[in-house]
Protein backbone atom coordinates (compact mmCIF):
# COMPACT_ATOMS: atom_id res chain seq x y z
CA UNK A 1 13.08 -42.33 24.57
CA UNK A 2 14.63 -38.69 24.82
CA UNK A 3 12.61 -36.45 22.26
CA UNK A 4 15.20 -35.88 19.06
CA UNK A 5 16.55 -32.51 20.49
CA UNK A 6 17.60 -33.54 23.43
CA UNK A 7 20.21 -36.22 23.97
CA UNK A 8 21.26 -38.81 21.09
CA UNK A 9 20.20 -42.41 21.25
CA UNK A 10 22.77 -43.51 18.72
CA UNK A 11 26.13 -45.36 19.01
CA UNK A 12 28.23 -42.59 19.38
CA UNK A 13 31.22 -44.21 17.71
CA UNK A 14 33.45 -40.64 16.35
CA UNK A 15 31.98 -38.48 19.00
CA UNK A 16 33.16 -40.24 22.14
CA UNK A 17 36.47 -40.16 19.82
CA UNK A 18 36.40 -36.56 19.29
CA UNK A 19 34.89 -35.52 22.30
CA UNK A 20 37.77 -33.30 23.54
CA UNK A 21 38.00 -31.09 20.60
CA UNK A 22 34.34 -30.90 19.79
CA UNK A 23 34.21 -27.41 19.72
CA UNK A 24 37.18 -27.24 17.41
CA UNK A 25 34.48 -29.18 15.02
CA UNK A 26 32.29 -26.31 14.74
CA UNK A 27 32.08 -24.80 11.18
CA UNK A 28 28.77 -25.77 8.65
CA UNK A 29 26.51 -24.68 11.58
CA UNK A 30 27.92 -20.87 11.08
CA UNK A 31 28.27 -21.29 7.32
CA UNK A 32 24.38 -21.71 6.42
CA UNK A 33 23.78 -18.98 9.32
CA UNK A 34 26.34 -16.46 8.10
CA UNK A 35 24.47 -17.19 4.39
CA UNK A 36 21.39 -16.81 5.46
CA UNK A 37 21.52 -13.03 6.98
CA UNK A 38 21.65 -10.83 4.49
CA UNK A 39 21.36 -7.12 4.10
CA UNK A 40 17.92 -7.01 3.91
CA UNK A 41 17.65 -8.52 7.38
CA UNK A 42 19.71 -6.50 9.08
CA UNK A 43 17.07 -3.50 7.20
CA UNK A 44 14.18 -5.20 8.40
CA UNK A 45 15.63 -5.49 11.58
CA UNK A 46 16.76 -2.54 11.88
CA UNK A 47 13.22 -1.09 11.04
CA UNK A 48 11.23 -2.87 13.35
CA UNK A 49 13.16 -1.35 16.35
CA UNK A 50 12.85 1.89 14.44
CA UNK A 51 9.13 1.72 14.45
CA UNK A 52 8.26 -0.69 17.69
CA UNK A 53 11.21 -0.31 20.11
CA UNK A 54 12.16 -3.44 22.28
CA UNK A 55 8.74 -4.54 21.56
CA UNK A 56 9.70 -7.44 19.47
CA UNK A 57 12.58 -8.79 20.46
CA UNK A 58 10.84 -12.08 22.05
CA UNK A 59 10.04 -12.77 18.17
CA UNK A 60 13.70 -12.36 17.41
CA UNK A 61 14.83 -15.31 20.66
CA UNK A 62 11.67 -17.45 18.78
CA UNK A 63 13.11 -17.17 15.23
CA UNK A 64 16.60 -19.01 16.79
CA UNK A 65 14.50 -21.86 18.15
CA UNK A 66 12.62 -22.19 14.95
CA UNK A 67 15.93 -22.21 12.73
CA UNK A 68 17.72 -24.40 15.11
CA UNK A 69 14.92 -26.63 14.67
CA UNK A 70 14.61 -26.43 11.05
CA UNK A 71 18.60 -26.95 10.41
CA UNK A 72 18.52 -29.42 12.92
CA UNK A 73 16.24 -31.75 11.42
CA UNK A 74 18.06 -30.89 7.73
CA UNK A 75 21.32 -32.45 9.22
CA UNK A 76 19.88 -34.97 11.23
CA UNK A 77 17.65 -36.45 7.90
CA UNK A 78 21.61 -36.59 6.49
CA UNK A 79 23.04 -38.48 9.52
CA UNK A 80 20.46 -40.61 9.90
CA UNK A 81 19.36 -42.09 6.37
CA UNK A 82 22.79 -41.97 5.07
CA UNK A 83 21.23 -39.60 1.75
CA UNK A 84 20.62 -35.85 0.99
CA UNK A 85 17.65 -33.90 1.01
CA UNK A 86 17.33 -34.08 -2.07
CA UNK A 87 16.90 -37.82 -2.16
CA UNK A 88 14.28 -37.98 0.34
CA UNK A 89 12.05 -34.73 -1.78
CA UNK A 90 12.69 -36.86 -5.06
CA UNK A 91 10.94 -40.19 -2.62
CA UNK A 92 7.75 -37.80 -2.11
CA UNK A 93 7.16 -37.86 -5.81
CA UNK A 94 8.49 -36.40 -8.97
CA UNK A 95 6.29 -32.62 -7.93
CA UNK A 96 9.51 -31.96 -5.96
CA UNK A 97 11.48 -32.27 -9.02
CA UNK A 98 9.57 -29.85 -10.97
CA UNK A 99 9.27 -27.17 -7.92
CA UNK A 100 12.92 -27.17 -7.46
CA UNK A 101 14.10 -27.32 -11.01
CA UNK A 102 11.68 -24.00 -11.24
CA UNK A 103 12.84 -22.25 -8.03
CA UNK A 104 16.18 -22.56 -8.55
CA UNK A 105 16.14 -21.29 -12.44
CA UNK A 106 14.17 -18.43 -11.80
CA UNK A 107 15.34 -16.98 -8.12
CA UNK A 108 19.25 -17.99 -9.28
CA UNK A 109 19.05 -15.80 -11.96
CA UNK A 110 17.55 -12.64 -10.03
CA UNK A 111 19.39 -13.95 -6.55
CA UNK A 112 22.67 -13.49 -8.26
CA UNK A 113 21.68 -9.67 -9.57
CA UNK A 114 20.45 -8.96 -5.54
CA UNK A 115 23.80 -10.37 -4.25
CA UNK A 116 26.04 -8.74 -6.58
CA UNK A 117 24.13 -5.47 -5.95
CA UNK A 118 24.15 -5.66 -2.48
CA UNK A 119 27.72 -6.60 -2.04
CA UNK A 120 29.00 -3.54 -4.08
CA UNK A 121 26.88 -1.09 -2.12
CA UNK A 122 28.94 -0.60 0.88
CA UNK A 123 32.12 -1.30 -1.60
CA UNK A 124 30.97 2.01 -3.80
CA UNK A 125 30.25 4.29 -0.55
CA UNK A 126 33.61 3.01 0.60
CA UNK A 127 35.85 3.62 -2.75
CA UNK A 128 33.53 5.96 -4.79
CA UNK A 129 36.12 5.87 -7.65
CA UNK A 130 34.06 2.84 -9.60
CA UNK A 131 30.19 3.16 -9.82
CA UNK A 132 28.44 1.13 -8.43
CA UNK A 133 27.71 -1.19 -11.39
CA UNK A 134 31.85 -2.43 -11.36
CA UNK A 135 31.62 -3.27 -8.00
CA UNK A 136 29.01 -5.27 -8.53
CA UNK A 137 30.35 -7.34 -11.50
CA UNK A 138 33.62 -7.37 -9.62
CA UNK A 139 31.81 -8.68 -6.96
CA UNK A 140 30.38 -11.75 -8.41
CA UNK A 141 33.70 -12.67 -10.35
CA UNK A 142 35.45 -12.80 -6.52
CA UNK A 143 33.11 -15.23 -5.50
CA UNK A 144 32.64 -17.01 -8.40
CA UNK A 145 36.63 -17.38 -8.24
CA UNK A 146 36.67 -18.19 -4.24
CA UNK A 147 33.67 -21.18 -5.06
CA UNK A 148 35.17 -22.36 -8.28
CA UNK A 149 38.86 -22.75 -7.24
CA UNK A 150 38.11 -23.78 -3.61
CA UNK A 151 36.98 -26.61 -1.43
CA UNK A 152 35.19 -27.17 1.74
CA UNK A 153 37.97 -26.11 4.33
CA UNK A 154 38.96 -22.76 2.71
CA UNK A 155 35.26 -21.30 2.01
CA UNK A 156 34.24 -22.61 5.59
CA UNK A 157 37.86 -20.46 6.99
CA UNK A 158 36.22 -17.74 4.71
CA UNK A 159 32.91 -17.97 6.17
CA UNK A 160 33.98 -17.78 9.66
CA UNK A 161 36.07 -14.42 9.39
CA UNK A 162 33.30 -13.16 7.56
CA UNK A 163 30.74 -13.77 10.36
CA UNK A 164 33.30 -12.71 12.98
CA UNK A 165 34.05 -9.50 11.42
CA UNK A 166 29.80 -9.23 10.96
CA UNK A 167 29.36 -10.03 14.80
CA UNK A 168 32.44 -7.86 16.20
CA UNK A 169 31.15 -4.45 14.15
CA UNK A 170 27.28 -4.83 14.84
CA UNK A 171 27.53 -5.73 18.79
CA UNK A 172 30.03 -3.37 18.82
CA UNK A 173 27.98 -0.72 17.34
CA UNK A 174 24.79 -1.98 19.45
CA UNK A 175 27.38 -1.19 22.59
CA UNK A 176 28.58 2.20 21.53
CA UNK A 177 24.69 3.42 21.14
CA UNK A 178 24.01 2.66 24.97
CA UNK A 179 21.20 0.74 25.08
CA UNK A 180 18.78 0.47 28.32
CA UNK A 181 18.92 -2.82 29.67
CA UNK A 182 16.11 -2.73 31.50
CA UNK A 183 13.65 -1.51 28.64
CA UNK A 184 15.79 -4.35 26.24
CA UNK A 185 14.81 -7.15 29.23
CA UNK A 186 11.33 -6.20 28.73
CA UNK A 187 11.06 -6.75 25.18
CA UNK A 188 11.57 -10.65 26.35
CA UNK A 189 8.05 -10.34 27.30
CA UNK A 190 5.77 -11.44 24.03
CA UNK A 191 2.88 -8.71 23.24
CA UNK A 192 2.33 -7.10 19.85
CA UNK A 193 1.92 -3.51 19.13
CA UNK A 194 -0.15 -2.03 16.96
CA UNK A 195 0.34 -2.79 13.33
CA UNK A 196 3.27 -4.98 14.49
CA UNK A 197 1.96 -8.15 13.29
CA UNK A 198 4.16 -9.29 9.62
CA UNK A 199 6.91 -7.21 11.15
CA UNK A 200 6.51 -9.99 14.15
CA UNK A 201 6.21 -12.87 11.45
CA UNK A 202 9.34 -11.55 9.60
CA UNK A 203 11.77 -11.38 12.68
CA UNK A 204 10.70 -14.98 13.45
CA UNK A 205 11.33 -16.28 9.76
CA UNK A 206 14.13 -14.03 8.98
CA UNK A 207 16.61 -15.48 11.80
CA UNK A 208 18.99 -16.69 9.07
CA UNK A 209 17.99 -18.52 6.10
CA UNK A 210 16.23 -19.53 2.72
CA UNK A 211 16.70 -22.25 0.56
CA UNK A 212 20.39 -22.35 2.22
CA UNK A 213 18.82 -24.11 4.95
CA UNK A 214 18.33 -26.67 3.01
CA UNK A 215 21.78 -26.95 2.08
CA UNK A 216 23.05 -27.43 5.69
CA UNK A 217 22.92 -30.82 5.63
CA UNK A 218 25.16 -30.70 2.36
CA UNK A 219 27.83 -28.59 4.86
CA UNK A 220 27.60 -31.10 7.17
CA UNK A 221 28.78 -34.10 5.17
CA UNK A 222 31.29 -32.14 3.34
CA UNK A 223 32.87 -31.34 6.85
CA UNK A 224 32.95 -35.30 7.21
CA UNK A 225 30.20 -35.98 9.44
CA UNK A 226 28.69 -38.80 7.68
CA UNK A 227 26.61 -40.80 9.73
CA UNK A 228 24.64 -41.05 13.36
CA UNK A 229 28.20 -41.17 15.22
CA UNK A 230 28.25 -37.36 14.06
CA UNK A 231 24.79 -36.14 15.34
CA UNK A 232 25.70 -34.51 18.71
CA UNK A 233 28.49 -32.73 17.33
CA UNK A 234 26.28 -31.70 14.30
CA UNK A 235 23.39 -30.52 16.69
CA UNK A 236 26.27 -28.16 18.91
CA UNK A 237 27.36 -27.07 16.04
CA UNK A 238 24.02 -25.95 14.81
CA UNK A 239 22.93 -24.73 18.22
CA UNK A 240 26.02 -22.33 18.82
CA UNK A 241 25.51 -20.72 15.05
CA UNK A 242 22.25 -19.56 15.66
CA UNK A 243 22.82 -18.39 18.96
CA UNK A 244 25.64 -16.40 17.50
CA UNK A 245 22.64 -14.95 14.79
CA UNK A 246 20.24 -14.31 17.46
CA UNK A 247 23.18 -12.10 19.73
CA UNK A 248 24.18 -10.73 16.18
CA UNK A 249 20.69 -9.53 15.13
CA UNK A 250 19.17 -8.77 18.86
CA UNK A 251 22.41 -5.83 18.21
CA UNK A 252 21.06 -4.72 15.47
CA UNK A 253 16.96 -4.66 16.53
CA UNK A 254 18.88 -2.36 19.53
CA UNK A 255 20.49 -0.19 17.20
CA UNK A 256 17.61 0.27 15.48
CA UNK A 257 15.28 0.71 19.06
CA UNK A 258 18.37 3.17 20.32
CA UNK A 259 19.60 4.94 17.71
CA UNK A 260 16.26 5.56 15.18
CA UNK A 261 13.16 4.87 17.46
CA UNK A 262 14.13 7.84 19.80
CA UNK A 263 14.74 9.98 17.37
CA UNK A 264 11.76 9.42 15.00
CA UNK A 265 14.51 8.35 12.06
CA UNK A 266 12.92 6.33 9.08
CA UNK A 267 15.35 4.07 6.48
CA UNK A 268 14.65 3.75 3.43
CA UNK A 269 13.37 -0.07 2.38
CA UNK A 270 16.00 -2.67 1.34
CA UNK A 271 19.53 -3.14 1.17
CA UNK A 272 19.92 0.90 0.85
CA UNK A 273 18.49 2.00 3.99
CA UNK A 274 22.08 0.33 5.28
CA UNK A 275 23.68 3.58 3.62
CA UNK A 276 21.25 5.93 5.57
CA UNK A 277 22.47 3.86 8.60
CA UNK A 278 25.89 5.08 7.34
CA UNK A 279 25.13 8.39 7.58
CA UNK A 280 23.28 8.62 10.60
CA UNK A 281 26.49 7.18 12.38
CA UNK A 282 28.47 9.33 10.46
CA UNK A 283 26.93 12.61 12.05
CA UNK A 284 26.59 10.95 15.59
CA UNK A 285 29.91 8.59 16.18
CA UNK A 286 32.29 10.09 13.36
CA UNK A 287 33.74 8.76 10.00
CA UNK A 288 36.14 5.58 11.86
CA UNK A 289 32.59 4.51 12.87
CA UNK A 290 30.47 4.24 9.82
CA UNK A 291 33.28 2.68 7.89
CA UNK A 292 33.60 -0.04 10.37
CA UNK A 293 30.08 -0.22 9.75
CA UNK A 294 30.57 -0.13 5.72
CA UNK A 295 33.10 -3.16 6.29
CA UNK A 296 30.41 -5.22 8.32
CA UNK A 297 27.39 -4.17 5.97
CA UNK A 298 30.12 -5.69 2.85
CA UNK A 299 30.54 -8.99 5.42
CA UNK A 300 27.24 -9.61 5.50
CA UNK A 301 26.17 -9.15 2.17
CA UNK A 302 29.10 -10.85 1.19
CA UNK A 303 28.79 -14.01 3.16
CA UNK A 304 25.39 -14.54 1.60
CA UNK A 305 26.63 -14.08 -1.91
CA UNK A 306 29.35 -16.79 -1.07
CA UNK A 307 27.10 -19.23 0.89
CA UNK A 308 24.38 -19.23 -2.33
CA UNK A 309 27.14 -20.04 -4.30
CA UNK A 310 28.64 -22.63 -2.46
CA UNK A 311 25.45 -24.15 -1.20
CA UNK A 312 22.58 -23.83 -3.87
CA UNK A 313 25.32 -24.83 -6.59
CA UNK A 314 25.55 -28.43 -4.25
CA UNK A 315 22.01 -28.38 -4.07
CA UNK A 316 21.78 -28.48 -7.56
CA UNK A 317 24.66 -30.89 -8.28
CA UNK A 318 22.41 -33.04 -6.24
CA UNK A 319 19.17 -32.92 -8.24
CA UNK A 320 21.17 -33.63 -11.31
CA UNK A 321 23.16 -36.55 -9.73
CA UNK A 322 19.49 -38.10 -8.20
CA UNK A 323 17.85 -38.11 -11.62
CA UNK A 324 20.60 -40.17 -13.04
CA UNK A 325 21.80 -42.63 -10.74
CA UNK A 326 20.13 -43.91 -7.57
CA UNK A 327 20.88 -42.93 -3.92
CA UNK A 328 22.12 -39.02 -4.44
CA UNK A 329 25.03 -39.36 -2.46
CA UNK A 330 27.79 -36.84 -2.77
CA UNK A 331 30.57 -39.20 -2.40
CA UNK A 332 30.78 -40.51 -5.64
CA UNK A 333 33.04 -37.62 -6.75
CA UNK A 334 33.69 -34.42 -5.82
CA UNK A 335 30.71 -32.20 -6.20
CA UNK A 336 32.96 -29.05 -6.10
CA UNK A 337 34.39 -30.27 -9.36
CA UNK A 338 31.46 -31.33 -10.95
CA UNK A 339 29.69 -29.90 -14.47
CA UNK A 340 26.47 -29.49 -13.01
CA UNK A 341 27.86 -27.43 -9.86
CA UNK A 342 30.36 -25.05 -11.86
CA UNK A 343 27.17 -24.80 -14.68
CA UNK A 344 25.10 -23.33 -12.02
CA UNK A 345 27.89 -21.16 -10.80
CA UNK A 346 28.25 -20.03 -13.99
CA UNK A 347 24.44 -19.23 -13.91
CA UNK A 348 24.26 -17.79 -10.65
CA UNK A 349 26.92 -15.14 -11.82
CA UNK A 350 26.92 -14.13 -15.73
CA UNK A 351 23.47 -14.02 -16.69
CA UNK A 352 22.42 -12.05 -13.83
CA UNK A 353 24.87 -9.25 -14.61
CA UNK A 354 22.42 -8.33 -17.01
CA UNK A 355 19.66 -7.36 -14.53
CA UNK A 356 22.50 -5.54 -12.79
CA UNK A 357 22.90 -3.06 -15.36
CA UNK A 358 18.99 -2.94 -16.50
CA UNK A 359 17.22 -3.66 -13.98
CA UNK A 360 14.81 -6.39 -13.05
CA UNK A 361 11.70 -6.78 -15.44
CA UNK A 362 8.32 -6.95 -13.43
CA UNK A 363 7.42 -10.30 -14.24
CA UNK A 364 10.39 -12.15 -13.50
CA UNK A 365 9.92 -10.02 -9.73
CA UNK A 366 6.51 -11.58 -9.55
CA UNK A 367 7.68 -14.71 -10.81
CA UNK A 368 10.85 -14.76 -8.03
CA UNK A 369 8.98 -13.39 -5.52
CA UNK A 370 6.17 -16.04 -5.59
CA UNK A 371 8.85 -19.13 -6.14
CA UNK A 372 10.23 -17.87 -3.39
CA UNK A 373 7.48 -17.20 -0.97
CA UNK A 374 6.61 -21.50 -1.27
CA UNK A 375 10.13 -22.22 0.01
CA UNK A 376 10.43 -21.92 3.56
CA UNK A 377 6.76 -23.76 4.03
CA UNK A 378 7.75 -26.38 1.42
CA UNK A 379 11.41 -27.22 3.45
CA UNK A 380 9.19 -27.39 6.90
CA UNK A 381 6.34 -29.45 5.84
CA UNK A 382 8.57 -31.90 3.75
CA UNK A 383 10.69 -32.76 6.72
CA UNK A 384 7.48 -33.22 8.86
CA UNK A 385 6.81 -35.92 6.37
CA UNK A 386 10.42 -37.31 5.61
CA UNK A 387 11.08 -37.81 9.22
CA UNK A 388 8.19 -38.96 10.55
CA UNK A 389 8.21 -41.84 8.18
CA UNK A 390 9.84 -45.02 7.26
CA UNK A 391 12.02 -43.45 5.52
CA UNK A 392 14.39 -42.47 8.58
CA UNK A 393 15.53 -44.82 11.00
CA UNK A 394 13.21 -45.20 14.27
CA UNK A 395 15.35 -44.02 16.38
CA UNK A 396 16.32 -40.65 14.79
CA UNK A 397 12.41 -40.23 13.84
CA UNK A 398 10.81 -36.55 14.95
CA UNK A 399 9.79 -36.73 18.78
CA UNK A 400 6.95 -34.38 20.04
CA UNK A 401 8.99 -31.47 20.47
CA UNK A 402 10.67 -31.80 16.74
CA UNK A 403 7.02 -31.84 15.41
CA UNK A 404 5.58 -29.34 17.34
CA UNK A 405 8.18 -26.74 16.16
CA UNK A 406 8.53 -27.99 12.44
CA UNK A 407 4.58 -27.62 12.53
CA UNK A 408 4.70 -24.02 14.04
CA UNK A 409 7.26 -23.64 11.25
CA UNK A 410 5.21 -24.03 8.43
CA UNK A 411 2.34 -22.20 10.15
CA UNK A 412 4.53 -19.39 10.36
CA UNK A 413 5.58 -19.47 6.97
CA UNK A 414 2.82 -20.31 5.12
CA UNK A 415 1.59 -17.02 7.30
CA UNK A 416 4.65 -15.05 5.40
CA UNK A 417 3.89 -16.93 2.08
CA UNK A 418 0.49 -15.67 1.92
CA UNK A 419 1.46 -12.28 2.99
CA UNK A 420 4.18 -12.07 0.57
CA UNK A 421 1.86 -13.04 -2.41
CA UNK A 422 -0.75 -10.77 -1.74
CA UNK A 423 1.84 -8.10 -1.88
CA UNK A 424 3.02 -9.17 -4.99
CA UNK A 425 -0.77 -9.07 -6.51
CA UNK A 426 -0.98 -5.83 -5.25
């Protein structure tokens, strides 16, 4: 039998029917990878070809293969058992429950201050006439308003012109800075520098998503793809979004190789070494240049703020449907209108305007930081275990190559997890 990656084993029923216009079908695949680049991946990107060159982009091409694997088996545990995720955690015991119901309280609430934040950075530097605090609120009342009033097609259109204005600016920019091809080529070849190795670990796990990942799968059956008949489109769809990613932040590791490695340039940490980017560009390329840049740092922090909303706020809709009626399917009623999802909407954007204006107390950091450290290794390792059991129908069970990378996965990110948590206790 062809190993789950490959080709589909399935009747192929609406895929032979929409075979023609398949690529027209593309959409949740570049939703949950838009979401999951944020501004502070495009930093840490941007700082490990600051400090290490080319050296590292191998990591970045292995970070798309582990996301494509990691998405792929989201949708395909959707297709295939006819549930959500959230179904199949709640069948590994009620420990699920309790991890989720924790995660998403605590790293909402300081999520929604980050987004906000990081969304009215670029806004301020661009119109200076509102601090940076307005932007900020205004910020999360847009996308509160795009979630809440929307549906499926128009956040997806949204999406997509967000990414597409991301992709156009940054391999534009990674063009303009004239990279050298052959020294780029050579960072295909894996080695690890000196004190290279979490920045290694961080460009493979930071390809492109959180607990949005796990909300992929949600995408994919709003879209209408709602059984095995859907899989090959779902897995092209998934495969050309973090391709897209991996071109979008391979221009930004060479921006950061080109532009700050030769010259010895440092960024400051987080979302705000994007502004010294701005000015960097400013001096070398002129001011049409670093606002283009502006306008792609405010689509990608943007497109996260939108996705969490969209996609955590299902998530959640989910957990609340599964603990009061069986089977967690979506289709009984419109999630988008539902009190659980607009509650944590609501959640994601008011409380957190607090933290916005007062910053965020140390403990709840700790506390966010450690919730969501166990995410990542908790999405892998549960899918190793949802779809390698009875659970999911034989034929759309993990094959060697879907183990071997959902594995690696959690290796990797139980790797970061510990990392992450000894940083926090120091």
């Amino acid at each position: 039998m062809p190993d789950d990656l490959g080709e589909d084993v399935a009747p192929r029923g609406a895929v032979e029917q929409q075979k023609t216009r398949r690529w027209s079908l593309v959409g949740p695949g570049i939703v949950v990878a838009a979401t999951g680049v944020g501004a502070g991946d495009l930093v840490a990107t941007l700082i490990a070809g600051s400090r290490f060159g080319y050296a590292l982009l191998w990591a970045v091409v292995l970070g798309v293969v582990v996301k494509i694997a990691l998405a792929e088996a989201t949708g395909r545990w959707h297709l295939a058992t006819g549930s959500t995720i959230f179904t199949g955690w709640r069948s590994l015991g009620a420990w699920t429950s309790v991890y989720f119901v924790l995660y998403v309280a605590v790293w909402g609430f300081v999520y929604g201050a980050t987004a906000m934040t990081s969304s009215a950075l670029p806004l301020a530097a661009l119109f200076p006439a509102l601090p940076l605090e307005a932007w900020a609120v205004l910020s999360g009342l847009i996308g509160l308003s795009i979630v809440w009033f929307g549906n499926y097609r128009a956040f997806e259109r949204i999406m997509t012109v967000l990414i597409g204005v991301m992709f156009v600016i940054v391999v534009g920019l990674a063009v303009l800075v004239v990279p050298d091809l052959g020294a780029t080529l050579s960072g295909l070849v894996p080695r690890l520098p000196e004190g290279s190795a979490i920045y290694t670990l961080g460009l493979v796990g930071g390809v492109g998503g959180t607990i949005t990942m796990a909300a992929y799968g949600y995408w994919v059956n709003a879209k209408g793809w709602r059984d095995a008949s859907w899989m090959r489109v779902m897995r092209l769809d998934n495969r050309v979004a973090y391709i897209t990613t991996g071109v979008f932040v391979v221009a930004m590791l060479i921006v950061g190789a080109d532009l700050l490695y030769r010259s010895g340039i440092t960024l400051t940490e987080g979302d705000r070494g994007l502004l010294d980017l701005d000015e960097i560009l400013r001096d070398r390329f002129g001011r049409v240049v670093s606002t283009l840049f502006l306008v792609g740092f405010w689509a990608t922090s943007f497109s996260s703020l939108l996705g969490v909303w969209q996609g955590v706020s299902l998530l959640f809709t989910d957990f609340v449907r599964t603990r009061r009626e069986a089977g967690g399917q979506l289709s009984e009623g419109p999630a988008e209108r539902s009190l659980p999802y607009r509650g944590y909407l609501l959640w994601l954007t008011f409380p957190p305007m607090i933290l916005v204006f007062v910053g965020q107390p140390f403990a709840l950091v700790v506390a966010y930081g450690a919730l969501g450290a166990f995410f990542m290794p908790f999405l892998a390792l549960t899918l190793v275990w949802l779809l390698n059991s009875r659970r999911t129908p034989e034929e759309w069970r993990n094959g060697w190559l879907s183990n071997a990378l959902l594995v690696g996965a959690a290796a990797l990110f139980l790797a970061l997890c510990v990392d992450q948590l000894a940083g926090l206790a120091g």
